[in-house]
Protein backbone atom coordinates (compact mmCIF):
# COMPACT_ATOMS: atom_id res chain seq x y z
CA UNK A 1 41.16 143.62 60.29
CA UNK A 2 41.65 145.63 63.73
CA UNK A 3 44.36 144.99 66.04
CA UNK A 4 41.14 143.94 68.32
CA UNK A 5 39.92 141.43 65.65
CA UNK A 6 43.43 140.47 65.43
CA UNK A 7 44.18 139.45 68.48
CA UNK A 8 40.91 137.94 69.32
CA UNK A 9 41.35 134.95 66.87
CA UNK A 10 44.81 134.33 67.79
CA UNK A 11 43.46 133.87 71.23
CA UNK A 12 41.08 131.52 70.21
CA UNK A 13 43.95 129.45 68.27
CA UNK A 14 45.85 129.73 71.66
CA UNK A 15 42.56 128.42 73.17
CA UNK A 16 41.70 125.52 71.35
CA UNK A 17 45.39 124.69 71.38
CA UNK A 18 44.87 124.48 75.38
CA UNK A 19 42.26 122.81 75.44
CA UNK A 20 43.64 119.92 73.09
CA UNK A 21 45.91 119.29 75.91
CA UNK A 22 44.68 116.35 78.21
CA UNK A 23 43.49 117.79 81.51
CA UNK A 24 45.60 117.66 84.10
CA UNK A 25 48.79 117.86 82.31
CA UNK A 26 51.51 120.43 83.30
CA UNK A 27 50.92 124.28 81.74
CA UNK A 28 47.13 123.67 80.59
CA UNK A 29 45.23 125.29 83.19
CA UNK A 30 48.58 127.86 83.60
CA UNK A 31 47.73 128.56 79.29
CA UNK A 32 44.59 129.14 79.84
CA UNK A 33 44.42 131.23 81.98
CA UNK A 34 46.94 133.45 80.27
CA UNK A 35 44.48 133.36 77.34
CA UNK A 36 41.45 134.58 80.00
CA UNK A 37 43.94 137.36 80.82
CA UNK A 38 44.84 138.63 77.54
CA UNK A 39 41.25 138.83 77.01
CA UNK A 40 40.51 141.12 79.60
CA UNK A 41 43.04 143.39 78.46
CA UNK A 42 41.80 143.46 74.76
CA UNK A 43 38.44 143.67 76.23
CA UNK A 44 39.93 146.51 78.56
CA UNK A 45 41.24 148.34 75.42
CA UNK A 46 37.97 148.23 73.24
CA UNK A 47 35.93 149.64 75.89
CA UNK A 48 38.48 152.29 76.48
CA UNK A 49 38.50 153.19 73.02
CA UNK A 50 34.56 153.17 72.75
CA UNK A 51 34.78 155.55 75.69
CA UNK A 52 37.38 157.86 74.73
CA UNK A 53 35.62 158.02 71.13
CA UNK A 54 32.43 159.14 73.11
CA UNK A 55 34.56 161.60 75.14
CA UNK A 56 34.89 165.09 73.58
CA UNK A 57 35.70 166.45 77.13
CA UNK A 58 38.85 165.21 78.64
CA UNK A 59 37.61 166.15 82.04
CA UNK A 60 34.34 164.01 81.47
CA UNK A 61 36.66 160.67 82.37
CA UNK A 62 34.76 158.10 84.46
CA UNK A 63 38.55 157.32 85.79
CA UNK A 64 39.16 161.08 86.59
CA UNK A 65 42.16 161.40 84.04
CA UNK A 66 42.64 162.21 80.11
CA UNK A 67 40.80 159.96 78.62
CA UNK A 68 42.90 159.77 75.74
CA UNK A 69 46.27 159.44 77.81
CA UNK A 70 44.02 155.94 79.14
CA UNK A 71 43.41 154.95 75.61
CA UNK A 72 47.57 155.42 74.95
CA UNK A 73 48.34 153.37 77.55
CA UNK A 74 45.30 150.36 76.41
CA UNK A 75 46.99 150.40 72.90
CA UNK A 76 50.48 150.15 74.12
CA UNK A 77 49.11 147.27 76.16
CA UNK A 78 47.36 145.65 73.04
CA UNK A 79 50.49 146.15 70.89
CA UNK A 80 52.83 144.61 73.05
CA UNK A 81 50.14 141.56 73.01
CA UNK A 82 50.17 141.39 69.38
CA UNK A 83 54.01 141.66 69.32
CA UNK A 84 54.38 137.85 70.31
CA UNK A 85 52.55 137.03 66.80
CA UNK A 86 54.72 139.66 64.57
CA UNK A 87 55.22 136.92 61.86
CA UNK A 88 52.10 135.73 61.98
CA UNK A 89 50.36 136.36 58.16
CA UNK A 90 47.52 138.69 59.42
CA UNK A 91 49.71 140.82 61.71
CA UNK A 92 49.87 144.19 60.41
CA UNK A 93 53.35 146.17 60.69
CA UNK A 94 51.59 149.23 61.85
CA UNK A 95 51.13 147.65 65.59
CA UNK A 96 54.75 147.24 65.46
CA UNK A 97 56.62 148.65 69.00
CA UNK A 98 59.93 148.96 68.06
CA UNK A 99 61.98 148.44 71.19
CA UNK A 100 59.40 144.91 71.86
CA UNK A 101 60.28 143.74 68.67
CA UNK A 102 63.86 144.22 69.18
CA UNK A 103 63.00 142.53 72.23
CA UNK A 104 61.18 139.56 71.37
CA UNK A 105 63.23 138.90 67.70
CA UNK A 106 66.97 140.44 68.39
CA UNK A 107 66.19 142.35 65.54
């Protein structure tokens, strides 16, 4: 399982978890939207990582920069999402950030 696969179906858990909430009750729209966002950003990361995997020449960068310096920064961004399900059974310890799960645990 990718960390894109990953992520994905916990965002559909936090999705249909959302939407079991009764509409018009306090946080639902707020939760879902959060979910919309987080998708963006794995989106965001997958087509950076299509790109950059297309990319042999840094200076080729539809954003102007290194390519692979833009993929760096998407991964962080989908690690740091995945951190928030670190004991979740299908999270592998390879996304781990160290100083986020220090963070987010205390450990």
């Amino acid at each position: 399982m990718t960390i894109v696969e990953f992520l994905n179906a916990r965002l559909d858990e936090d999705e249909r978890a959302s939407k079991a909430v009764p509409e018009g009750s306090r946080g639902r729209e707020r939760a879902l939207a959060e979910v919309a966002a987080k998708r963006r950003i794995v989106r965001g990361y997958a087509d950076a990582h299509d790109a950059s995997m297309r990319t042999v020449d840094p200076s080729a960068s539809v954003h102007g920069g290194d390519p692979w310096s833009e993929l760096f920064a998407w991964r962080m961004a989908v690690k740091y999402l995945a951190a928030v399900y670190a004991n979740h059974s299908e999270y592998d310890a390879t996304w781990e950030v160290p100083e986020v799960s220090k963070e987010l645990t205390g450990k």
